[in-house]
PDB file of N, CA and C in Angstrom:
ATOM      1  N   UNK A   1     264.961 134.938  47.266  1.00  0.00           N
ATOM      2  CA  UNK A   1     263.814 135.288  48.066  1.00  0.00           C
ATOM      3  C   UNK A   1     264.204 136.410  49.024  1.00  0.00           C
ATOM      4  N   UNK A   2     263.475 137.465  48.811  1.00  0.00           N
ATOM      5  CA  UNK A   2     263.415 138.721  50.325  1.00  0.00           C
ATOM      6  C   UNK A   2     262.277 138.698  50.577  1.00  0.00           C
ATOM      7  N   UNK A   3     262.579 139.535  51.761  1.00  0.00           N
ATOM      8  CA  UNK A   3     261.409 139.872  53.057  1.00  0.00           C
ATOM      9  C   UNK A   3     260.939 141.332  52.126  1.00  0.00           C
ATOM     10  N   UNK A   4     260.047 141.299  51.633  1.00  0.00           N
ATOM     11  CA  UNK A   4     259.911 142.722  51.067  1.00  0.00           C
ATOM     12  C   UNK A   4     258.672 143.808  52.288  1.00  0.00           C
ATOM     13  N   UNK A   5     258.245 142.901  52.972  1.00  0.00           N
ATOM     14  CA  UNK A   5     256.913 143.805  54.178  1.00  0.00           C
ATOM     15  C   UNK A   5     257.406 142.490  55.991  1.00  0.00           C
ATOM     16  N   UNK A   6     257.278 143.050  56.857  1.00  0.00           N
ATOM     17  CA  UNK A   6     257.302 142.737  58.548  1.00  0.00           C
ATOM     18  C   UNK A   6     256.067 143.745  58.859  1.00  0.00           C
ATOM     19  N   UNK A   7     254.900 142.985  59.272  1.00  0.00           N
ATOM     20  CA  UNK A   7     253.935 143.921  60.425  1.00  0.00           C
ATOM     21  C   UNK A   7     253.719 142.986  61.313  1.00  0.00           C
ATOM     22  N   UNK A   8     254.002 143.793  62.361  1.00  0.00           N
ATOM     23  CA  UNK A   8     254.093 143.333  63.824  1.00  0.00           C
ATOM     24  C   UNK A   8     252.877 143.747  64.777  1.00  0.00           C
ATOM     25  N   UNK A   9     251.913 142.666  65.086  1.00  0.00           N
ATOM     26  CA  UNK A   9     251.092 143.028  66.708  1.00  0.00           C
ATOM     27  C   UNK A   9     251.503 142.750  67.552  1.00  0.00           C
ATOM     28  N   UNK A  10     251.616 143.841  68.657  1.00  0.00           N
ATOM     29  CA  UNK A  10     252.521 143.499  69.577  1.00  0.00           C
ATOM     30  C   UNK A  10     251.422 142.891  70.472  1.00  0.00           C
ATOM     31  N   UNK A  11     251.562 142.259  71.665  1.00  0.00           N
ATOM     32  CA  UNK A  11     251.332 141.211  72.319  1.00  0.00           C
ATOM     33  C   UNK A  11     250.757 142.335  73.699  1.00  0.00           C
ATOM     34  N   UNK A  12     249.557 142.633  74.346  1.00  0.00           N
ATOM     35  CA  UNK A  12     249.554 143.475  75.305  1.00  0.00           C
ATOM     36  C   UNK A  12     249.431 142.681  77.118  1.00  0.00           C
ATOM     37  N   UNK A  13     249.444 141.289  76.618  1.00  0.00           N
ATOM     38  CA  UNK A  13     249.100 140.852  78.141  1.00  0.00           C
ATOM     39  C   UNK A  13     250.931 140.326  78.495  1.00  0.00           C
ATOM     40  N   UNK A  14     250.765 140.417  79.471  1.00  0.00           N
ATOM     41  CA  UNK A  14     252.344 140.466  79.928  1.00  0.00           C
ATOM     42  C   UNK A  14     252.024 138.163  80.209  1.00  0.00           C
ATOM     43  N   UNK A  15     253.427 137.856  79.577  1.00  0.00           N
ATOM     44  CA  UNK A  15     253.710 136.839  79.503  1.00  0.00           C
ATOM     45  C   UNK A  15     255.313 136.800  78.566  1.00  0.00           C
ATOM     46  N   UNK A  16     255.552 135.767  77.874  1.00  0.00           N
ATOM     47  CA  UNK A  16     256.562 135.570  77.187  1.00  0.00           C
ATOM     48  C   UNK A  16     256.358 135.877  75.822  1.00  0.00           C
ATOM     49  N   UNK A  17     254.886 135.547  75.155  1.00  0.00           N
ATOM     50  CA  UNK A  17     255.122 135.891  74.010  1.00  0.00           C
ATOM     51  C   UNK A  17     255.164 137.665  73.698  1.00  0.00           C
ATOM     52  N   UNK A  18     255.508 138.327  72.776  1.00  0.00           N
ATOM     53  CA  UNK A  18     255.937 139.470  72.731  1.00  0.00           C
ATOM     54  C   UNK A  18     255.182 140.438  71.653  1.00  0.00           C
ATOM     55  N   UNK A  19     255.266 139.418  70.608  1.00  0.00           N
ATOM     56  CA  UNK A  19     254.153 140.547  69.545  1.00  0.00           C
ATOM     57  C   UNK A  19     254.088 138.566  68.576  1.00  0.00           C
ATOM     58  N   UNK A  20     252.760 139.089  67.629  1.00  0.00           N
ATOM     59  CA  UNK A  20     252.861 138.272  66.593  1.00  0.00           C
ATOM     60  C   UNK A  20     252.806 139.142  65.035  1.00  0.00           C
ATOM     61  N   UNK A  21     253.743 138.113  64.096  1.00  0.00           N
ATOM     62  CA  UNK A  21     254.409 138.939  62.945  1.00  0.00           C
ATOM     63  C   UNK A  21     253.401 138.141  61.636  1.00  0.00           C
ATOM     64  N   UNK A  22     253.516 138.947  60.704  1.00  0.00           N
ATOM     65  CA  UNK A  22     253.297 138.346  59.159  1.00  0.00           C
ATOM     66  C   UNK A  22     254.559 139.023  58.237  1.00  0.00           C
ATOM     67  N   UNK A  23     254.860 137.865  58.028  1.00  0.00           N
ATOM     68  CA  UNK A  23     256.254 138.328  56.574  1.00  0.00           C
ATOM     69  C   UNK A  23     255.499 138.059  55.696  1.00  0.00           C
ATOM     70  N   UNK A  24     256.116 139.236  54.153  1.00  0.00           N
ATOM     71  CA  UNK A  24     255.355 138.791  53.205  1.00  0.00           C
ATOM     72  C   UNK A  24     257.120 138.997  52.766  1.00  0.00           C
ATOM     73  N   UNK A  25     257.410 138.113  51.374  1.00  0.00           N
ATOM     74  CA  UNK A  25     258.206 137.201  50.591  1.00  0.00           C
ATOM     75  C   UNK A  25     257.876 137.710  49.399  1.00  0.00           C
ATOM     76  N   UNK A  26     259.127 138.715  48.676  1.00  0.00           N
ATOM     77  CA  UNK A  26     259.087 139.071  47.551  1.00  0.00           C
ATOM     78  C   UNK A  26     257.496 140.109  46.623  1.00  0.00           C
ATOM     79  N   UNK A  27     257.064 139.945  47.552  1.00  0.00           N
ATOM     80  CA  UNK A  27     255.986 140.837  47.090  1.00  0.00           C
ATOM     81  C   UNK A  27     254.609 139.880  46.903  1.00  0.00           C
ATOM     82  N   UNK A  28     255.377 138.455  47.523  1.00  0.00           N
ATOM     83  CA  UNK A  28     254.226 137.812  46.576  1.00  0.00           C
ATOM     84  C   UNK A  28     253.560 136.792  47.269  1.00  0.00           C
ATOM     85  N   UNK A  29     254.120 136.240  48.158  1.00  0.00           N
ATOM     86  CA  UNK A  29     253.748 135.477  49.716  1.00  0.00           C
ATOM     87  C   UNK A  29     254.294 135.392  51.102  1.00  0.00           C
ATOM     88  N   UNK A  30     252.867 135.359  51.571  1.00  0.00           N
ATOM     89  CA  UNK A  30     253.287 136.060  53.359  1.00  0.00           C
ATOM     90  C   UNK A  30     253.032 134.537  54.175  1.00  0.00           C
ATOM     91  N   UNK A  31     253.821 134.722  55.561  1.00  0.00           N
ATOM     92  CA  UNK A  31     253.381 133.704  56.262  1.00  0.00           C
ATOM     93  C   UNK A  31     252.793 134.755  57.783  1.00  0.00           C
ATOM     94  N   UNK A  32     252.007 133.906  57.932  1.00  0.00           N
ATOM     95  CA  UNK A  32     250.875 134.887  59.149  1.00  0.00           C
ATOM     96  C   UNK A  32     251.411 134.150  60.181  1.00  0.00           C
ATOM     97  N   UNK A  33     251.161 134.447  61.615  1.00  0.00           N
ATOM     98  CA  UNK A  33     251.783 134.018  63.098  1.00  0.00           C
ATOM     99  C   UNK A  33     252.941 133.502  63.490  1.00  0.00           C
ATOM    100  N   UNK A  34     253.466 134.484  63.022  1.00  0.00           N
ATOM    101  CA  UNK A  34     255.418 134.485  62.968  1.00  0.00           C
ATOM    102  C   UNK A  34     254.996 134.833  65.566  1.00  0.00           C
ATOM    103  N   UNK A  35     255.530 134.016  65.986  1.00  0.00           N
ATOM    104  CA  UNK A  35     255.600 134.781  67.239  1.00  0.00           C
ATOM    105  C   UNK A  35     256.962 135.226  67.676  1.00  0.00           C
ATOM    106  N   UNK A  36     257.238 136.484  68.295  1.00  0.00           N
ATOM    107  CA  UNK A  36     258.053 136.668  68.994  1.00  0.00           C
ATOM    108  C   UNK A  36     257.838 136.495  70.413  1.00  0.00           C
ATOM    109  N   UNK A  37     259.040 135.873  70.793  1.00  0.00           N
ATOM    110  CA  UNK A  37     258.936 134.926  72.150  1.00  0.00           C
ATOM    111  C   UNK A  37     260.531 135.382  72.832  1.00  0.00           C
ATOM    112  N   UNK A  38     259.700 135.603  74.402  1.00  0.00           N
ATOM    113  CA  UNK A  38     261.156 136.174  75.230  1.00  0.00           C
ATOM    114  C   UNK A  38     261.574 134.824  75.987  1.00  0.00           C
ATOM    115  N   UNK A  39     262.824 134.089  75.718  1.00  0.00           N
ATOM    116  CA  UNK A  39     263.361 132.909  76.306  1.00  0.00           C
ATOM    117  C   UNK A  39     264.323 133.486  77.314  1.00  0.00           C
ATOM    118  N   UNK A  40     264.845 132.073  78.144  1.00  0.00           N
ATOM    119  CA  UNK A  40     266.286 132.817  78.798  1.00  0.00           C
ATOM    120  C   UNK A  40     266.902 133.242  78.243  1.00  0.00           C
ATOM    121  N   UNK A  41     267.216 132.884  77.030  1.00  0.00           N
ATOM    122  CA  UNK A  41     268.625 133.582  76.569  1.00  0.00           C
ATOM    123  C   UNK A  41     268.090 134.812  75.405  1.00  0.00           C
ATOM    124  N   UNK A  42     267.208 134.963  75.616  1.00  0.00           N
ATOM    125  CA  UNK A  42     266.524 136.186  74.976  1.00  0.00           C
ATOM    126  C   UNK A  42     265.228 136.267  73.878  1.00  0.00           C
ATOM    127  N   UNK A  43     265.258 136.821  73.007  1.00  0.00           N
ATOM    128  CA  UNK A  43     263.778 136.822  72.193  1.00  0.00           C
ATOM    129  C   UNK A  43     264.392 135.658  71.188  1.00  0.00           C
ATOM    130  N   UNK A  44     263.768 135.322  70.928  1.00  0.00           N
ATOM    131  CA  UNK A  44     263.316 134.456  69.146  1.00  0.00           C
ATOM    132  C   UNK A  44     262.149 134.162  69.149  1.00  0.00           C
ATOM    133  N   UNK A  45     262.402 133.742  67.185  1.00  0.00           N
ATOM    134  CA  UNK A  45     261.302 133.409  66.494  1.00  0.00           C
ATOM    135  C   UNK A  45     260.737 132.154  66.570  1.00  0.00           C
ATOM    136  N   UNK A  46     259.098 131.890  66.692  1.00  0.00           N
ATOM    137  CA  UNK A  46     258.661 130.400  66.019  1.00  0.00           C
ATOM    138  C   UNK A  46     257.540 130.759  65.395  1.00  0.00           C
ATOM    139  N   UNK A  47     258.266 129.876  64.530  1.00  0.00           N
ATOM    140  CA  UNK A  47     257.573 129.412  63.596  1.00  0.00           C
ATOM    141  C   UNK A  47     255.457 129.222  63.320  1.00  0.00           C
ATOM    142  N   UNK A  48     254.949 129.706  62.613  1.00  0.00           N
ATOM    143  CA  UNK A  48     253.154 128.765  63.028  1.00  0.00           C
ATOM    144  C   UNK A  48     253.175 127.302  63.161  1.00  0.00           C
ATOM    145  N   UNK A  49     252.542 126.880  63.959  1.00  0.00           N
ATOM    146  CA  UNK A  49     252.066 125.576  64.202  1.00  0.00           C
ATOM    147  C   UNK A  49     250.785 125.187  64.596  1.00  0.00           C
ATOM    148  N   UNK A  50     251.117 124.179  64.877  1.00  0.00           N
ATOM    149  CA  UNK A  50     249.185 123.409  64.908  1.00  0.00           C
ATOM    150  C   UNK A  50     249.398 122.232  66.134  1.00  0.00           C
ATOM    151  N   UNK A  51     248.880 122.194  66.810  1.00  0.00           N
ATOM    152  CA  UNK A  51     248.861 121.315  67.612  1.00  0.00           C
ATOM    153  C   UNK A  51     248.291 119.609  67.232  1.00  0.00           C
ATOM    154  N   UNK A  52     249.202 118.695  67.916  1.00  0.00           N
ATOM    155  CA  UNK A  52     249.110 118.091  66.870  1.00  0.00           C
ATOM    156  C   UNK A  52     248.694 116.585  68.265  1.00  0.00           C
ATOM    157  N   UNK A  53     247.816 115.930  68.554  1.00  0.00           N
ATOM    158  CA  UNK A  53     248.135 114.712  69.687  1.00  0.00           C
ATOM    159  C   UNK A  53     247.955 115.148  71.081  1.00  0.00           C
ATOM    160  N   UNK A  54     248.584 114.620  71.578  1.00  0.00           N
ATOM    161  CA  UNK A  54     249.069 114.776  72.880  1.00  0.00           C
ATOM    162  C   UNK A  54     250.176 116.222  73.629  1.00  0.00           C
ATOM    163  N   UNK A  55     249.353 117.138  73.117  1.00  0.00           N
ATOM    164  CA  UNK A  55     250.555 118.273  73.513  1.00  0.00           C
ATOM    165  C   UNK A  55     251.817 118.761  72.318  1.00  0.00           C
ATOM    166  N   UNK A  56     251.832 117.795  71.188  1.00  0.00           N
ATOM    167  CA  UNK A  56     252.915 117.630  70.471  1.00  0.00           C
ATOM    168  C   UNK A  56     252.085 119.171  69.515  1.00  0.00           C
ATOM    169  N   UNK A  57     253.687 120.139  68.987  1.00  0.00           N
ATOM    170  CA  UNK A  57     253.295 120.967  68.158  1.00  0.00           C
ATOM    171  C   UNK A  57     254.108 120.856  66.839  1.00  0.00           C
ATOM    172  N   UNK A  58     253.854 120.883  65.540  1.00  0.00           N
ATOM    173  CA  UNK A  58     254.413 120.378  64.340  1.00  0.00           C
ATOM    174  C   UNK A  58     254.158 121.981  63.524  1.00  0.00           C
ATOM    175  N   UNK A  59     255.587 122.795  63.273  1.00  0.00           N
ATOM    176  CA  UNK A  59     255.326 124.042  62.245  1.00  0.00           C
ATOM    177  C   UNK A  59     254.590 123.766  60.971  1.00  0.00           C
ATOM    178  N   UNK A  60     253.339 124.560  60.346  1.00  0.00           N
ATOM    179  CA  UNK A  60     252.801 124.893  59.766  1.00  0.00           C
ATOM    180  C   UNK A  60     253.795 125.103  58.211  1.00  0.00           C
ATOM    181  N   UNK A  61     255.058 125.944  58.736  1.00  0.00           N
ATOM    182  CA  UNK A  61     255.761 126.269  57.743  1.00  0.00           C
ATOM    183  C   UNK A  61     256.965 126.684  58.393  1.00  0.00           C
ATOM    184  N   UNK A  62     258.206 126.711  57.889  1.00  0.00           N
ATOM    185  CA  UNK A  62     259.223 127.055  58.141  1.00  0.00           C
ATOM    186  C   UNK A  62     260.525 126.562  57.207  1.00  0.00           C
ATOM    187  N   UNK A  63     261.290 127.748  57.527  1.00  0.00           N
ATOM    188  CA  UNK A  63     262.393 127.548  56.588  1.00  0.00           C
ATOM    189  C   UNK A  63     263.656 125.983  56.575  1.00  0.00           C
ATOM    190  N   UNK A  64     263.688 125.817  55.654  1.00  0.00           N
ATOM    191  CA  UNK A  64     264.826 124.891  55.392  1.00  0.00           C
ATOM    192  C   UNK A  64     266.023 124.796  55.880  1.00  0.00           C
ATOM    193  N   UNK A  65     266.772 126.131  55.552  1.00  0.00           N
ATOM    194  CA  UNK A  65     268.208 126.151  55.717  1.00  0.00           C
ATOM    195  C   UNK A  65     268.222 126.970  56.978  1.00  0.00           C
ATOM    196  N   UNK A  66     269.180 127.242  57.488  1.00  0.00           N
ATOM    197  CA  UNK A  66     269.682 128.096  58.548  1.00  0.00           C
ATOM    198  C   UNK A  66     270.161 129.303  58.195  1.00  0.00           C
ATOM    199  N   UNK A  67     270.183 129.748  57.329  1.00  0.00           N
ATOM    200  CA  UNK A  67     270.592 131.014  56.174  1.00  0.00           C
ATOM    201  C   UNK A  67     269.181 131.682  56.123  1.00  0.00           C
ATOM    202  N   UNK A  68     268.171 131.085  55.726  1.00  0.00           N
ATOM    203  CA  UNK A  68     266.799 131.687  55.067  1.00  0.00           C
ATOM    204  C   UNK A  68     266.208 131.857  56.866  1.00  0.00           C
ATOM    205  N   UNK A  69     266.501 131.304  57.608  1.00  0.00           N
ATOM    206  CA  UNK A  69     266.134 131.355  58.918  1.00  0.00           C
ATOM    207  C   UNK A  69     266.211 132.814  59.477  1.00  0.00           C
ATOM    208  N   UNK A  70     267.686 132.854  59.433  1.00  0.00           N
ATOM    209  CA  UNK A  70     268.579 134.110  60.131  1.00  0.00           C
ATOM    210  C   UNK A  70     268.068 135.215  59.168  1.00  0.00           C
ATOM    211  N   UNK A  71     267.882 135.263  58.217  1.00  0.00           N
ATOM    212  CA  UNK A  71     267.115 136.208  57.483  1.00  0.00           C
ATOM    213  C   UNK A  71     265.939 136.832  57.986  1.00  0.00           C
ATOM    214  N   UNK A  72     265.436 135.636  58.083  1.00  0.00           N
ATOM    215  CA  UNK A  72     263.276 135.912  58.478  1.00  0.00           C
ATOM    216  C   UNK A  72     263.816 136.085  59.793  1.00  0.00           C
ATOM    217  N   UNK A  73     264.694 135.691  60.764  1.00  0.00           N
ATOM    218  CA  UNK A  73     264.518 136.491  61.963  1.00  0.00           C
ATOM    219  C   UNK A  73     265.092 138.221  62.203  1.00  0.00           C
ATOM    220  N   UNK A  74     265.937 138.085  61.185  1.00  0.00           N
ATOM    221  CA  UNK A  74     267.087 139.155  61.386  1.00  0.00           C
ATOM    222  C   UNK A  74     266.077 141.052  61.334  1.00  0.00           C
ATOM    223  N   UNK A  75     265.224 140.499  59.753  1.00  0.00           N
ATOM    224  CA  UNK A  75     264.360 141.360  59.545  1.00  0.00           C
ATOM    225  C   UNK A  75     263.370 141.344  60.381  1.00  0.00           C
ATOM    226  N   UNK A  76     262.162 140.388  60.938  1.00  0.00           N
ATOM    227  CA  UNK A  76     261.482 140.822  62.225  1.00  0.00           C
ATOM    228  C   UNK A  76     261.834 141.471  63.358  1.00  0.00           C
ATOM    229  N   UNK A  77     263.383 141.238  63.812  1.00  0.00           N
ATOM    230  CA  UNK A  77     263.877 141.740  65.353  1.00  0.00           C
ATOM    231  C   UNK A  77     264.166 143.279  64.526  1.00  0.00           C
ATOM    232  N   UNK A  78     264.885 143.587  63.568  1.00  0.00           N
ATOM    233  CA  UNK A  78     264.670 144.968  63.010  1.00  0.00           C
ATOM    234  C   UNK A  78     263.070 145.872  63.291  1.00  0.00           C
ATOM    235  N   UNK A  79     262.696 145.385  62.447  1.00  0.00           N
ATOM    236  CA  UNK A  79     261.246 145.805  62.823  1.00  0.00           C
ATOM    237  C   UNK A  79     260.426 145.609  64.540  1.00  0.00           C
ATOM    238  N   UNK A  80     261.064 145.086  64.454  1.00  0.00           N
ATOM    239  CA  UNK A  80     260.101 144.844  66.419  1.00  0.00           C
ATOM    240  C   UNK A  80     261.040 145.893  67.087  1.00  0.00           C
ATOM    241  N   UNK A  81     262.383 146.059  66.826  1.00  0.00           N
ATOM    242  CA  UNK A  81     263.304 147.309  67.794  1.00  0.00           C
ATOM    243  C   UNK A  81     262.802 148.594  67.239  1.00  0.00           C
ATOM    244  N   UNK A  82     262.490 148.705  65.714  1.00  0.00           N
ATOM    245  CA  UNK A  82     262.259 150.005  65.508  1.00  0.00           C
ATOM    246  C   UNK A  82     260.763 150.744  66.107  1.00  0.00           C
ATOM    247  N   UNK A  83     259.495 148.995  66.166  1.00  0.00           N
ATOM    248  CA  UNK A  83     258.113 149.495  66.527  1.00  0.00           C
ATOM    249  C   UNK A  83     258.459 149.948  68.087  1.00  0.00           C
ATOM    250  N   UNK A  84     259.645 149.141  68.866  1.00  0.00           N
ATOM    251  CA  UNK A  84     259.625 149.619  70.136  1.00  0.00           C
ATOM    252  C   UNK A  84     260.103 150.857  70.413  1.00  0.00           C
ATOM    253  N   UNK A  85     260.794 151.383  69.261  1.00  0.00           N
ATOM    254  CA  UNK A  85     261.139 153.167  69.503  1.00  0.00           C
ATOM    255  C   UNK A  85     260.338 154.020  69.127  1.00  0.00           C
ATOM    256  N   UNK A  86     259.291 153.598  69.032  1.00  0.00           N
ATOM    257  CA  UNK A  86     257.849 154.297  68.601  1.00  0.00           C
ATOM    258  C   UNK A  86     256.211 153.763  69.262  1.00  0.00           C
ATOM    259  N   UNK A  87     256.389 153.802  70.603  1.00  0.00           N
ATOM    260  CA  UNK A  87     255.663 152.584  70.851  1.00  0.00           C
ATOM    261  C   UNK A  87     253.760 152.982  70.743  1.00  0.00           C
ATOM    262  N   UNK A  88     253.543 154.371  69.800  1.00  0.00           N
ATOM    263  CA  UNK A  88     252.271 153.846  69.746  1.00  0.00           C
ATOM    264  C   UNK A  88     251.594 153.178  68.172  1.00  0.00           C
ATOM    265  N   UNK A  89     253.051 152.653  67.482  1.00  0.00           N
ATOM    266  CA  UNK A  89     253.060 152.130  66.426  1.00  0.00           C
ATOM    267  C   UNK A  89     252.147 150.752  66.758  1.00  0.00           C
ATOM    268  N   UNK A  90     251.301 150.494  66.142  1.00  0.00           N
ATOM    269  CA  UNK A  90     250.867 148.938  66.218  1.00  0.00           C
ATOM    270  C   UNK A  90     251.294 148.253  64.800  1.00  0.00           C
ATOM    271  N   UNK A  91     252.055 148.480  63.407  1.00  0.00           N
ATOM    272  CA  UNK A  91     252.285 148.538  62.455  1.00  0.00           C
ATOM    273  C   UNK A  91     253.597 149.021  61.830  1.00  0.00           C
ATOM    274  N   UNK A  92     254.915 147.581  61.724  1.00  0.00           N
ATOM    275  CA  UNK A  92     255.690 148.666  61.059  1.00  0.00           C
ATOM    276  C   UNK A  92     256.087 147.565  59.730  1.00  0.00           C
ATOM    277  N   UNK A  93     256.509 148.440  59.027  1.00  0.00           N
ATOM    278  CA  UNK A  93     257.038 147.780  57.278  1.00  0.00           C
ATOM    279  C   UNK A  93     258.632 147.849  57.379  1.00  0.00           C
ATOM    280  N   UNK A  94     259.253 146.623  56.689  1.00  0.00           N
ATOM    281  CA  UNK A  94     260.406 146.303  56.980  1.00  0.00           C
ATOM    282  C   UNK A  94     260.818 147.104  55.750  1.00  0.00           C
TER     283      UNK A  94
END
């Protein structure tokens, strides 16, 4: 499995989240509301979810291994550094 497309909206109200992503997967399936999120110890990815009870949130979808993880993040933070060296990009392809 590759990341064959990353388009990124970036996020314009100032808070933590940062932009939201869609990966598309080999040419052949995408997952929509990838968020980039600024923590203390810096940006990462989560996953879509759904709210689920009492406050509780349960991902929609997400990867298995910790390998396929570091992947789908590795290629979004690519693409989110390159849309930020271009910043009237609203759109970039991995």
């Amino acid at each position: 499995m590759h990341v064959t497309d990353v388009r990124i909206r970036k996020v314009t109200v100032d808070g933590k989240m940062k932009a939201i992503v869609s990966v598309t997967f080999d040419d052949e399936f995408v997952v929509h509301d990838i968020k980039i999120i600024e923590g203390q110890s810096g940006l990462f990815i989560a996953m879509p979810s759904r709210k689920m009870g009492e406050g509780d949130f349960r991902d929609i979808a997400h990867p298995i291994k910790s390998e396929t993880r570091n992947k789908i993040q590795e290629a979004i933070f690519d693409a989110y550094e390159r849309m930020n060296s271009q910043p009237e990009s609203e759109v970039v392809n991995a």
